[in-house]
PDB file of N, CA and C in Angstrom:
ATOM      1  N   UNK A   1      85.150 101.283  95.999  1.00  0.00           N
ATOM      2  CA  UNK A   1      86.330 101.634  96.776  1.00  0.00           C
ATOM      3  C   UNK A   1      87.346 100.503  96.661  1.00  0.00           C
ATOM      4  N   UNK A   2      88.816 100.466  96.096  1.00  0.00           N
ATOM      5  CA  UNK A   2      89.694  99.486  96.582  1.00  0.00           C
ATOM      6  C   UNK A   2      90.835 100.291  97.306  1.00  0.00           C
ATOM      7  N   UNK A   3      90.699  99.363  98.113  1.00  0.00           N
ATOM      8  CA  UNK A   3      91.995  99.637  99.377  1.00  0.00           C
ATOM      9  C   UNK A   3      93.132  98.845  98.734  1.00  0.00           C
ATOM     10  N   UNK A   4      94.630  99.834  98.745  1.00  0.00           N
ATOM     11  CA  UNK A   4      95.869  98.980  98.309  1.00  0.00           C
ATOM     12  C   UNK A   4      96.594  99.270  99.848  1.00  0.00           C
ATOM     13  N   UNK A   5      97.031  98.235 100.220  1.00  0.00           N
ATOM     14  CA  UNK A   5      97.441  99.027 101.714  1.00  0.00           C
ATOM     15  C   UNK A   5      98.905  98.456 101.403  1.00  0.00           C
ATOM     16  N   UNK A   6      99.705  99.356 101.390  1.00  0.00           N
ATOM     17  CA  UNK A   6     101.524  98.620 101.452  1.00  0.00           C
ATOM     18  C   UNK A   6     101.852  97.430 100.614  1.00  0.00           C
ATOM     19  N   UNK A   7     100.745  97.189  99.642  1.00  0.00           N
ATOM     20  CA  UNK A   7     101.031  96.121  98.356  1.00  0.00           C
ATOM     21  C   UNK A   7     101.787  96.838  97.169  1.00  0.00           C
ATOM     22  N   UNK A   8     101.397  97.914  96.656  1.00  0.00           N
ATOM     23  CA  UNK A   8     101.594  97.927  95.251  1.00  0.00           C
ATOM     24  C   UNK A   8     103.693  98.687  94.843  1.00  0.00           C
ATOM     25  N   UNK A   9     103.759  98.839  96.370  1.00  0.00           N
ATOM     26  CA  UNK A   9     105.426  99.034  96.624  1.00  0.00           C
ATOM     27  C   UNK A   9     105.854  97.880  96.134  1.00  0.00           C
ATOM     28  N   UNK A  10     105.318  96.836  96.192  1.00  0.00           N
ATOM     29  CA  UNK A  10     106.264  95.165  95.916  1.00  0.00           C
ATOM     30  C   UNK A  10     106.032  94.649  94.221  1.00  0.00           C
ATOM     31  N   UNK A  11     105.466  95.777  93.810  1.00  0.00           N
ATOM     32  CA  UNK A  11     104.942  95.288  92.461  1.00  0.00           C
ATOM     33  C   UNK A  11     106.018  95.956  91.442  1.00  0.00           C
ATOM     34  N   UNK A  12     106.379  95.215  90.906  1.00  0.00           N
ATOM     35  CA  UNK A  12     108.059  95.450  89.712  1.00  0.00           C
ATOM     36  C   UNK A  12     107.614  96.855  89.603  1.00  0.00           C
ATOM     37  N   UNK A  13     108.337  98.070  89.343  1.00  0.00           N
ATOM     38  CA  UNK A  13     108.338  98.928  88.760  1.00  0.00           C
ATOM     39  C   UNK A  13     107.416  99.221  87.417  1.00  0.00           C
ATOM     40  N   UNK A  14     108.100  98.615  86.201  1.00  0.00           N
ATOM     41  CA  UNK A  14     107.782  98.489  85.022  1.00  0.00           C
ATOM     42  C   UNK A  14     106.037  97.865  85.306  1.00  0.00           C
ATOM     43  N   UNK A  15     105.861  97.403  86.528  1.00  0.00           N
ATOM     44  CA  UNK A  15     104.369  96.533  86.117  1.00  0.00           C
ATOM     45  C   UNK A  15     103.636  97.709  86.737  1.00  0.00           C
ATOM     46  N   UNK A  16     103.931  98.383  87.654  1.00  0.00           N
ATOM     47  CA  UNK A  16     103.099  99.849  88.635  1.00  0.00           C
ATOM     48  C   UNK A  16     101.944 100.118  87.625  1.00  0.00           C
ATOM     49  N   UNK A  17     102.698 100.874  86.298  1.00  0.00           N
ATOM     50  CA  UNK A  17     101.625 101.824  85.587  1.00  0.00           C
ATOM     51  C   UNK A  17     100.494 101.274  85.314  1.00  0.00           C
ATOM     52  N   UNK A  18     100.496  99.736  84.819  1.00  0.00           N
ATOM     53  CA  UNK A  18      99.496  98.888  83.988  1.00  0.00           C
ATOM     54  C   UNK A  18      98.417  98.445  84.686  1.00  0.00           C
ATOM     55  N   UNK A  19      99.239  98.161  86.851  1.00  0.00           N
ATOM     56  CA  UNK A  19      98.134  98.092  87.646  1.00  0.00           C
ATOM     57  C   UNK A  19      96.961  99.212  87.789  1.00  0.00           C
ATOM     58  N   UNK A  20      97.653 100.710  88.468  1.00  0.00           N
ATOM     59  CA  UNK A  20      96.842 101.426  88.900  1.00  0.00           C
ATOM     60  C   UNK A  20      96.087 101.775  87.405  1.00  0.00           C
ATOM     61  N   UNK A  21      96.418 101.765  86.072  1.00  0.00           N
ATOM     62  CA  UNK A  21      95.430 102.308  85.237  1.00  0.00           C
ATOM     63  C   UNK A  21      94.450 101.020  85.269  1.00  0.00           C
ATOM     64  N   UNK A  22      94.718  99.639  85.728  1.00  0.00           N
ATOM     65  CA  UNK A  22      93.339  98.423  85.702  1.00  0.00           C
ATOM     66  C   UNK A  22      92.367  99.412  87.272  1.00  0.00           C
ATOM     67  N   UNK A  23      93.130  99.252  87.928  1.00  0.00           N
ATOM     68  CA  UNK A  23      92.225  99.875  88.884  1.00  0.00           C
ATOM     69  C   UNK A  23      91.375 101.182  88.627  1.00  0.00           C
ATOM     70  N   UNK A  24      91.677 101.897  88.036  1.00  0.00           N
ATOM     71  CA  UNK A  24      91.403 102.680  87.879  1.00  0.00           C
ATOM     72  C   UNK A  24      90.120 102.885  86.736  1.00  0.00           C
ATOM     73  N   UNK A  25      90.367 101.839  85.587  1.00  0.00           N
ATOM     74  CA  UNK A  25      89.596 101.610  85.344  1.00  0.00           C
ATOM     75  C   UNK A  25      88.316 101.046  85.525  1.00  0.00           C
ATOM     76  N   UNK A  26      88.353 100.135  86.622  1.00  0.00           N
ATOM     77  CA  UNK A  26      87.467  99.552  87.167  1.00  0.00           C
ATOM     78  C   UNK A  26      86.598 100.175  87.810  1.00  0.00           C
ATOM     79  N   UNK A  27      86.941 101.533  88.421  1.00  0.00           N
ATOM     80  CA  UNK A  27      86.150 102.388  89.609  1.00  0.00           C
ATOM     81  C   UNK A  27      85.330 102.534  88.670  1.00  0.00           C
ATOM     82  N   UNK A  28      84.042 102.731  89.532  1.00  0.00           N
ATOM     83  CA  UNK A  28      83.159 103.737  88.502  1.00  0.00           C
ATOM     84  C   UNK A  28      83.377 105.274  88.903  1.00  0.00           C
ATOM     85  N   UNK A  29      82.919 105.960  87.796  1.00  0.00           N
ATOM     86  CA  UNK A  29      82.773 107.739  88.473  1.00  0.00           C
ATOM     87  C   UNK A  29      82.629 107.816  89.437  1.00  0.00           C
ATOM     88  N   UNK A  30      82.981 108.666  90.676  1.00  0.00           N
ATOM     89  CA  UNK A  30      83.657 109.104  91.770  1.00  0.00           C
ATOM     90  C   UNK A  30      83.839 108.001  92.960  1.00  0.00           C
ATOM     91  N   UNK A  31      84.061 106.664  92.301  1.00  0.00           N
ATOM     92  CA  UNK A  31      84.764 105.823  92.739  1.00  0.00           C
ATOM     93  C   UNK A  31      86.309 105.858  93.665  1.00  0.00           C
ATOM     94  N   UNK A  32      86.655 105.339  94.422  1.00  0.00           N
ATOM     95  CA  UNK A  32      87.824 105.936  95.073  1.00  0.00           C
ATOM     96  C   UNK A  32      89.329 104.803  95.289  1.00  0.00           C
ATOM     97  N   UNK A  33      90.140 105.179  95.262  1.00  0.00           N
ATOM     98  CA  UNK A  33      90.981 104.382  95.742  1.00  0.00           C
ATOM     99  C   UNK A  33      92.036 104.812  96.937  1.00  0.00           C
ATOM    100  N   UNK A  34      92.228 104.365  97.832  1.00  0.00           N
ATOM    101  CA  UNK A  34      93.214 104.368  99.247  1.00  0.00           C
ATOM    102  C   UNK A  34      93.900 103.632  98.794  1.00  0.00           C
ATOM    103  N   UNK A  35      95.367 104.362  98.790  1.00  0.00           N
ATOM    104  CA  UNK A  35      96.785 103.769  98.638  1.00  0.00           C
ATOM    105  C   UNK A  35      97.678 103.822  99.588  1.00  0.00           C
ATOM    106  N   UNK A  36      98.390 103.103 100.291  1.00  0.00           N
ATOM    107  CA  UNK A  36      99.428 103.551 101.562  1.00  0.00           C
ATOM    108  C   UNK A  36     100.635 102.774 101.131  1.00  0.00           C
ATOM    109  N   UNK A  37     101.585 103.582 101.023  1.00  0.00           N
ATOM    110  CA  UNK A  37     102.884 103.217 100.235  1.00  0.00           C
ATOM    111  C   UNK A  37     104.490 103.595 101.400  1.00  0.00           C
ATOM    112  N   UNK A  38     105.051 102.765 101.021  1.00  0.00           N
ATOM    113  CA  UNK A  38     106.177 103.436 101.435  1.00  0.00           C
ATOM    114  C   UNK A  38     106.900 104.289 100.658  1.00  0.00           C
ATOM    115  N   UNK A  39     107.441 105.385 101.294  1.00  0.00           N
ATOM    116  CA  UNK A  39     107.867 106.096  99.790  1.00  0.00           C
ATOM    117  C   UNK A  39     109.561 106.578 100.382  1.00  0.00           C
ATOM    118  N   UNK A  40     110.047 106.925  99.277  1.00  0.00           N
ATOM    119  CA  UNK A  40     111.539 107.733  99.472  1.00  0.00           C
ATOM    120  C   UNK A  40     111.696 108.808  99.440  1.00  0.00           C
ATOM    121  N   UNK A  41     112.504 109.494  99.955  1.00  0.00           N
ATOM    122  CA  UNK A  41     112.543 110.580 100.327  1.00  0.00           C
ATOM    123  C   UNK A  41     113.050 111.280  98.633  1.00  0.00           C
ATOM    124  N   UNK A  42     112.912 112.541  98.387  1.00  0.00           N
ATOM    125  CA  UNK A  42     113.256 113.512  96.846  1.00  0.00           C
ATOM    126  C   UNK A  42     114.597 113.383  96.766  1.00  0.00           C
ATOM    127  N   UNK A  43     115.471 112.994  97.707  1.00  0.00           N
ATOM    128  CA  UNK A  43     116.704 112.969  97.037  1.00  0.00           C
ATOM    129  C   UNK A  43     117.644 112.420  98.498  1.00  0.00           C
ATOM    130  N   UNK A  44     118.949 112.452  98.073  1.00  0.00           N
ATOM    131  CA  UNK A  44     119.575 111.265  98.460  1.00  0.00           C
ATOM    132  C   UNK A  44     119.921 111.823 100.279  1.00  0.00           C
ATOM    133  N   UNK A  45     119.741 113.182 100.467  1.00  0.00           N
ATOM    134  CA  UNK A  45     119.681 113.805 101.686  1.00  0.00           C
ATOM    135  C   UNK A  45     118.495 113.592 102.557  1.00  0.00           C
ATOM    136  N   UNK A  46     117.476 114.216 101.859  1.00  0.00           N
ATOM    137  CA  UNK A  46     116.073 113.044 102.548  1.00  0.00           C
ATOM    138  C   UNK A  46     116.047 111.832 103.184  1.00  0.00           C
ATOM    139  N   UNK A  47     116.419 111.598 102.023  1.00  0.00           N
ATOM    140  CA  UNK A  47     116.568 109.645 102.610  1.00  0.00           C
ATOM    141  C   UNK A  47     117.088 109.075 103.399  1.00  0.00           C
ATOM    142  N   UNK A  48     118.302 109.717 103.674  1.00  0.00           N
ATOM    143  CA  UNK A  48     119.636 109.591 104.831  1.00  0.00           C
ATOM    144  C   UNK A  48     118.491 109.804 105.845  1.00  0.00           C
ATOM    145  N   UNK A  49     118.068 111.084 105.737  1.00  0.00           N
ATOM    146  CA  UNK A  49     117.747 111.623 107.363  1.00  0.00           C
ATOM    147  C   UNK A  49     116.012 110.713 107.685  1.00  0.00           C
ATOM    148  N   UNK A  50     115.339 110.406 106.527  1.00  0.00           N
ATOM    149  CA  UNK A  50     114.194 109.318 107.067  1.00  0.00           C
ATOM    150  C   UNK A  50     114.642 108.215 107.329  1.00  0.00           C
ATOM    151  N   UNK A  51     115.929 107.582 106.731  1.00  0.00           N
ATOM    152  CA  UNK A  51     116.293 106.381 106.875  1.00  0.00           C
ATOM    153  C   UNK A  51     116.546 105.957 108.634  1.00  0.00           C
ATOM    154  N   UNK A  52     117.674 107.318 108.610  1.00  0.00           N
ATOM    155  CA  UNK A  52     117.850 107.649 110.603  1.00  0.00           C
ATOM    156  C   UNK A  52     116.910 107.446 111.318  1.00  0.00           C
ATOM    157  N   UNK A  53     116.294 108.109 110.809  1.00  0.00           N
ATOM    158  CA  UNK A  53     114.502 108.705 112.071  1.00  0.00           C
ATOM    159  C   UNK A  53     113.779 107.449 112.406  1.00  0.00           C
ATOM    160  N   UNK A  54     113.548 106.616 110.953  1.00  0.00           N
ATOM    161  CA  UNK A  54     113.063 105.102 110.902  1.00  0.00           C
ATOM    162  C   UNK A  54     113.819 104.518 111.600  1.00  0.00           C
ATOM    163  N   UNK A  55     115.115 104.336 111.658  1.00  0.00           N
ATOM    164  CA  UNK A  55     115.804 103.311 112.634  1.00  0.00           C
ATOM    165  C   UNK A  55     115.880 103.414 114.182  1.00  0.00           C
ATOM    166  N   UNK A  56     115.539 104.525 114.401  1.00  0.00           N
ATOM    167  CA  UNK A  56     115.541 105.230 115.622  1.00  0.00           C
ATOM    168  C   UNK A  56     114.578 104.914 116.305  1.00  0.00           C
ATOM    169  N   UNK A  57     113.466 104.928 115.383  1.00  0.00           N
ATOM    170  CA  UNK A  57     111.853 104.471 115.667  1.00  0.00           C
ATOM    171  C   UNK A  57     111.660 103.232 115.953  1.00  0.00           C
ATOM    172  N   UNK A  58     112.120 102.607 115.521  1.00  0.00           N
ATOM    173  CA  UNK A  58     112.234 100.714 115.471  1.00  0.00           C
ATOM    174  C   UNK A  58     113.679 100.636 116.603  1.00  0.00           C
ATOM    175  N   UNK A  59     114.321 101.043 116.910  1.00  0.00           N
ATOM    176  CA  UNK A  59     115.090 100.922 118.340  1.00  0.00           C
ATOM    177  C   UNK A  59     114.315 101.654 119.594  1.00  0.00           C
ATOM    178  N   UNK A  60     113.610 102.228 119.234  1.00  0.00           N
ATOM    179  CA  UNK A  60     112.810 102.704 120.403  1.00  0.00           C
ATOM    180  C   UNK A  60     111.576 101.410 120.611  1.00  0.00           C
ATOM    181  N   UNK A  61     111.501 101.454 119.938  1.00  0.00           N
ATOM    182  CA  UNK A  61     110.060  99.211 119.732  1.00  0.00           C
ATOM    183  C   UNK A  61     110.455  98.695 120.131  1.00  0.00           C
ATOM    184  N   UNK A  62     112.279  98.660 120.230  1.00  0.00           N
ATOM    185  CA  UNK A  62     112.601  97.130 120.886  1.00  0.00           C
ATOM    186  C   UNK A  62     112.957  96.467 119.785  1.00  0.00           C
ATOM    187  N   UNK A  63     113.486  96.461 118.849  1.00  0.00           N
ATOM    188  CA  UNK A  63     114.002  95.744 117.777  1.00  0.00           C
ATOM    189  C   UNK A  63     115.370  96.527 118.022  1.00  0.00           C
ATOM    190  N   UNK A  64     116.274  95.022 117.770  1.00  0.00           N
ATOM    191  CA  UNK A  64     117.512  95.045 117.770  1.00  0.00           C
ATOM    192  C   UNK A  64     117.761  95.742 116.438  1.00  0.00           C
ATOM    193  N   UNK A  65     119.425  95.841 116.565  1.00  0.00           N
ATOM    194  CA  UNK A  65     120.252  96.405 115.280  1.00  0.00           C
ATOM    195  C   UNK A  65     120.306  95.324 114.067  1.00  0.00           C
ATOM    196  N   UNK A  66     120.591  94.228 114.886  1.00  0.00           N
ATOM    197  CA  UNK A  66     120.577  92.929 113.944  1.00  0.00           C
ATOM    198  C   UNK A  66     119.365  92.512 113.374  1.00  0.00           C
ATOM    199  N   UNK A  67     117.990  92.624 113.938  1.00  0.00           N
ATOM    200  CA  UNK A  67     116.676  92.625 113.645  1.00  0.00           C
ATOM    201  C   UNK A  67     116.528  93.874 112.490  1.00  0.00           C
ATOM    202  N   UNK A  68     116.922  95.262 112.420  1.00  0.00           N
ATOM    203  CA  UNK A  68     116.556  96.110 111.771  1.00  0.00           C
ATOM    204  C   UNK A  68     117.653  95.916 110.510  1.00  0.00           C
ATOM    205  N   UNK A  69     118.871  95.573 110.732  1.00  0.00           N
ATOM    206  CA  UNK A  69     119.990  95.263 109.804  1.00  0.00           C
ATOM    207  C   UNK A  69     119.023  94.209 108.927  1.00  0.00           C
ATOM    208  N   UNK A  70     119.202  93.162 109.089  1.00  0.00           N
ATOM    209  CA  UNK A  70     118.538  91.797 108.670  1.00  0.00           C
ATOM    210  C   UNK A  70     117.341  91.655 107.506  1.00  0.00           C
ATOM    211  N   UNK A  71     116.203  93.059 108.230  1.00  0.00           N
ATOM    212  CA  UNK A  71     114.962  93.488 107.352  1.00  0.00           C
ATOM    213  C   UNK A  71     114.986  93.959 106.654  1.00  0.00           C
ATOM    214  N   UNK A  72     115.771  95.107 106.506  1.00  0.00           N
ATOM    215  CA  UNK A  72     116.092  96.017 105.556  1.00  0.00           C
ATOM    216  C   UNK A  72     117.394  94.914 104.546  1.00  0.00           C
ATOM    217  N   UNK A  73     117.929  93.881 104.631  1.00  0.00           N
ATOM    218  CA  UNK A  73     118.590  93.416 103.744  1.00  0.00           C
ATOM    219  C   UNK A  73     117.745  92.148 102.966  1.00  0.00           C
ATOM    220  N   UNK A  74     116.832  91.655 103.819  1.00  0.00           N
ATOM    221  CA  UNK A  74     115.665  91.121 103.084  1.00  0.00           C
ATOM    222  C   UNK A  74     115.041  91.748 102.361  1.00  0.00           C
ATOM    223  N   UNK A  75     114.606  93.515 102.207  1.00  0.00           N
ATOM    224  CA  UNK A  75     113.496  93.746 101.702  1.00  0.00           C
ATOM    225  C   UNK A  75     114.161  94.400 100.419  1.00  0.00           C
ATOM    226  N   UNK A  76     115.721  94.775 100.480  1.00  0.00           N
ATOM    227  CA  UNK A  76     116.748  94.939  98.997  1.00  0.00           C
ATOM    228  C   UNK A  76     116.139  93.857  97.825  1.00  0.00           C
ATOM    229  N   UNK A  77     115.960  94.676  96.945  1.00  0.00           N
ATOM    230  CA  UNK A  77     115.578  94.058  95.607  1.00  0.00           C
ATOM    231  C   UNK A  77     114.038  94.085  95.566  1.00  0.00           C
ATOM    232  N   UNK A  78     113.292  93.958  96.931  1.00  0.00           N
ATOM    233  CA  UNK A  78     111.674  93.590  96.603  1.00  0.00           C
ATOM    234  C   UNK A  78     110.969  94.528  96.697  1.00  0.00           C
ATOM    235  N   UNK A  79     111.390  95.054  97.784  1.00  0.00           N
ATOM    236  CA  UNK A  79     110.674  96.724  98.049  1.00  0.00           C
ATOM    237  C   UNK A  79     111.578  97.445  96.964  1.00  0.00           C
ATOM    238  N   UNK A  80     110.331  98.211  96.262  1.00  0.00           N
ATOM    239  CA  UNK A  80     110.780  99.356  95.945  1.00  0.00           C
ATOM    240  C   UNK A  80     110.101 100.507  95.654  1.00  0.00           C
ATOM    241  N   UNK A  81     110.498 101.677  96.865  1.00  0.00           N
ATOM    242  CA  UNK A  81     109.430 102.804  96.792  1.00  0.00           C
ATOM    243  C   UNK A  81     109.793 103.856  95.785  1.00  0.00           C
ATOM    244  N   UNK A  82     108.535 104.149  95.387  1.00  0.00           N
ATOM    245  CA  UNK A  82     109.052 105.768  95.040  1.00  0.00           C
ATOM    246  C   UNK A  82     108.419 106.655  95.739  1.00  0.00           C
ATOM    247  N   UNK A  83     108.677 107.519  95.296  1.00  0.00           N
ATOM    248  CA  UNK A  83     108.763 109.201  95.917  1.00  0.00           C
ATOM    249  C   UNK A  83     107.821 109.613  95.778  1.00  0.00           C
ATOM    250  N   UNK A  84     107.058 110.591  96.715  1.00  0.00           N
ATOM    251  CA  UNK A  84     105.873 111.223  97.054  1.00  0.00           C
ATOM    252  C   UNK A  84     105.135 111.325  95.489  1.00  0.00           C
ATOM    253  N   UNK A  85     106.303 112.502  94.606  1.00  0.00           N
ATOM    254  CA  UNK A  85     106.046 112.590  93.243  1.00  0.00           C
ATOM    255  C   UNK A  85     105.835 111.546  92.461  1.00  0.00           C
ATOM    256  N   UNK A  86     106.750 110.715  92.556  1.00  0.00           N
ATOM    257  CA  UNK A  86     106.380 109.333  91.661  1.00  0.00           C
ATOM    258  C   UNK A  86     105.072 108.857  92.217  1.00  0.00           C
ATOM    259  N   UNK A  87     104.608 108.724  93.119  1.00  0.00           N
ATOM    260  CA  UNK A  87     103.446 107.754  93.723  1.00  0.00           C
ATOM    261  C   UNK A  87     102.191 108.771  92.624  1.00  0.00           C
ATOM    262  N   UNK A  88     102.291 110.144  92.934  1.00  0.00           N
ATOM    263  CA  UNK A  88     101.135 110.681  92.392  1.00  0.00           C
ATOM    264  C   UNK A  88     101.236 110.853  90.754  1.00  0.00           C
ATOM    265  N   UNK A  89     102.165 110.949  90.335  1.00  0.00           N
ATOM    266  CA  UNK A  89     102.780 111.007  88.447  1.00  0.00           C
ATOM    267  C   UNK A  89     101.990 109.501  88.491  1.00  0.00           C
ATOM    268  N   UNK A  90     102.419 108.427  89.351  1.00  0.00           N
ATOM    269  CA  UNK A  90     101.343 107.041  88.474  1.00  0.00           C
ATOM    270  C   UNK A  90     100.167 107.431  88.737  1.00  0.00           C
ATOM    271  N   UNK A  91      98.869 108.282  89.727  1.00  0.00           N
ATOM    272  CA  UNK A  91      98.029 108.194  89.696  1.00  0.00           C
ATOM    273  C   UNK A  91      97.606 109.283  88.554  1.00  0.00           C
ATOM    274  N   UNK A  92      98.269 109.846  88.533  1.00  0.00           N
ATOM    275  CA  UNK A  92      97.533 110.557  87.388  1.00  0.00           C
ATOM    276  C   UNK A  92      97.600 110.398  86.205  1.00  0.00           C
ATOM    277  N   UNK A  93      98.619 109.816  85.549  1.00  0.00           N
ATOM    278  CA  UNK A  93      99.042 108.461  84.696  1.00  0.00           C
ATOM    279  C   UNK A  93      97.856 107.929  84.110  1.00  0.00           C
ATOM    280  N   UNK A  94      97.263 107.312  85.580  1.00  0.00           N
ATOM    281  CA  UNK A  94      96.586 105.925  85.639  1.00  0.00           C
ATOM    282  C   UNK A  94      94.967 106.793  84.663  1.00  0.00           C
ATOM    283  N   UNK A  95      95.045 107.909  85.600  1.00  0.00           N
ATOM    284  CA  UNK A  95      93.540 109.244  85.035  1.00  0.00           C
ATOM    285  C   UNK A  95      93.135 109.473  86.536  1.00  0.00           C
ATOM    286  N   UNK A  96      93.629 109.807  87.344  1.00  0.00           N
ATOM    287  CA  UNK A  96      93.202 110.383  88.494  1.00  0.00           C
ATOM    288  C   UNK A  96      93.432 111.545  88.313  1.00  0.00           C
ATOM    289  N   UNK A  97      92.986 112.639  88.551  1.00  0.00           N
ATOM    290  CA  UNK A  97      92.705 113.584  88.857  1.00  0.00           C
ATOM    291  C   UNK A  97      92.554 114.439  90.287  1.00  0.00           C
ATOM    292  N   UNK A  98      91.655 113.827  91.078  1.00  0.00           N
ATOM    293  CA  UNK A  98      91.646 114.284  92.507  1.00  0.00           C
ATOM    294  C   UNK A  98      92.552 113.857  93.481  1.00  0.00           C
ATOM    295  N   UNK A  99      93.810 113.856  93.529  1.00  0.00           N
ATOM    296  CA  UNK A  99      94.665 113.029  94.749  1.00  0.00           C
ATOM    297  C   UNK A  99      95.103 113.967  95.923  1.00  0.00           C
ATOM    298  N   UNK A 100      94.801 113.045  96.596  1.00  0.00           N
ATOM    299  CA  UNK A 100      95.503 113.974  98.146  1.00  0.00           C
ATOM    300  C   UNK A 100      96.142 112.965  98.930  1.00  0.00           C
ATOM    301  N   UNK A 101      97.059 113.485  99.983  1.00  0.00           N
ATOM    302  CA  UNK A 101      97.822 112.809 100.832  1.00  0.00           C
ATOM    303  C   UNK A 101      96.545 112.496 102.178  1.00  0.00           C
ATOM    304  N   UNK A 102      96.481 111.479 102.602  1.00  0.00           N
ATOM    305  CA  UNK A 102      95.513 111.583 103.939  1.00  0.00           C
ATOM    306  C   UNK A 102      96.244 111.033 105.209  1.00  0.00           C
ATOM    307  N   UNK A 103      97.861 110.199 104.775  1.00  0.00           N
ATOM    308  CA  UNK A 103      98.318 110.339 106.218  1.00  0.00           C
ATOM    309  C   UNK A 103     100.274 110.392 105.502  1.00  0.00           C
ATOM    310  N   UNK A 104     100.639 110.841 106.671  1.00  0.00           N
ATOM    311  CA  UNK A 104     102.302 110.942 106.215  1.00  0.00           C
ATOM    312  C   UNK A 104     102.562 110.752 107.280  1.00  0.00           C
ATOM    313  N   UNK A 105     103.845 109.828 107.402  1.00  0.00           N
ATOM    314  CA  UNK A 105     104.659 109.304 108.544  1.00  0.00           C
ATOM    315  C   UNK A 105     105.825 109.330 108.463  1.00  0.00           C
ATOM    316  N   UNK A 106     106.673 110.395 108.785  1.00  0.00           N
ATOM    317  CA  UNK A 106     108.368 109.679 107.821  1.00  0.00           C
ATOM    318  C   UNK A 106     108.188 108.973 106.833  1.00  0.00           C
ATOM    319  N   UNK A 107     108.548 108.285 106.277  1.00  0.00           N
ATOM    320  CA  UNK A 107     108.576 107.150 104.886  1.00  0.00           C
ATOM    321  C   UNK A 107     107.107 106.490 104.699  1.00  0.00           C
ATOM    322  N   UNK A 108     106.180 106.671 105.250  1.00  0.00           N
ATOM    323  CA  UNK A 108     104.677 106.006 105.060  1.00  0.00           C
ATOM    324  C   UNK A 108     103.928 107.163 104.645  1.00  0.00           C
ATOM    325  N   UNK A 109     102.920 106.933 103.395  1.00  0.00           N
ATOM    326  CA  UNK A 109     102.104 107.852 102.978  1.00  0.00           C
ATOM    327  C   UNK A 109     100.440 107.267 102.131  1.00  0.00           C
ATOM    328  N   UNK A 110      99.688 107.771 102.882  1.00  0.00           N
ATOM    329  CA  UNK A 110      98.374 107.217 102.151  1.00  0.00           C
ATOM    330  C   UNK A 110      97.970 107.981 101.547  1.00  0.00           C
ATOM    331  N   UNK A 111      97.344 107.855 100.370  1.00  0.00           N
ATOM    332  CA  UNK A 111      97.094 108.446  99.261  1.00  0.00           C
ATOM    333  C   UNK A 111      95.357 108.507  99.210  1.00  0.00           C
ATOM    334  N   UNK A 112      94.533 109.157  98.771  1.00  0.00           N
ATOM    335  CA  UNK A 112      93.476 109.235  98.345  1.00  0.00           C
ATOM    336  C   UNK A 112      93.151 109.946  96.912  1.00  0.00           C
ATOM    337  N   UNK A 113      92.455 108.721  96.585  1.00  0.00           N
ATOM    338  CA  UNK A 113      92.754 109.206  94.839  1.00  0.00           C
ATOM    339  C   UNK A 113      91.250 108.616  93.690  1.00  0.00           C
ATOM    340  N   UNK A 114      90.273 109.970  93.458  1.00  0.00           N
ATOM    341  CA  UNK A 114      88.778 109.856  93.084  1.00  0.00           C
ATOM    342  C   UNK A 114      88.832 109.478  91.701  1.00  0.00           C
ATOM    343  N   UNK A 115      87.914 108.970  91.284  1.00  0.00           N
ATOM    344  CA  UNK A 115      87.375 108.627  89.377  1.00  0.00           C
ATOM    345  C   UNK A 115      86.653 109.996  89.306  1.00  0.00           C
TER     346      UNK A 115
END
């Protein structure tokens, strides 16, 4: 079993494919991997309206505007999610075959994904 929990979002683009196919290789047969990613919404309307919902969510916590402004301008350039589709196109990429979603949150999604 390897657990990726909210890591492999920070990993360059171009480097994504080369990880999950090492992992993947590594499992043995019906070996598993848990992925929890942040992801983006399918298109630029999505995103608006998770982007809202998320900020809404984090002003309801008690985080300021300037606190939520601030994070989201730190995490420009490092984070970078893709999309429900993209997350599963790399696992199957990688040779997964069995993937399923096991949690969805607005913009948070864990993945379960068998050898």
């Amino acid at each position: 079993l390897i657990v990726a929990y909210y890591t492999v979002q920070f990993i360059r683009p171009a480097e994504r494919q080369r990880l999950l196919t090492k992992l993947y290789d590594s499992l043995r047969w019906g070996g598993a991997l848990i992925m929890f990613e942040k992801v983006r919404g399918p298109d630029a309307r999505f995103q608006d309206i998770l982007t809202r919902l998320y900020d809404d969510y984090k002003l309801e916590q008690g985080y300021s505007p300037e606190e939520i402004i601030s994070k989201s301008r730190s995490l420009k350039g490092v984070l970078e999610p893709f999309s429900t589709q993209g997350n599963i196109d790399l696992l199957k990429r990688a040779g997964f075959v069995d993937i399923m979603t096991v949690m969805k949150h607005l913009c948070f999604e864990g993945f379960l994904a068998i050898k």
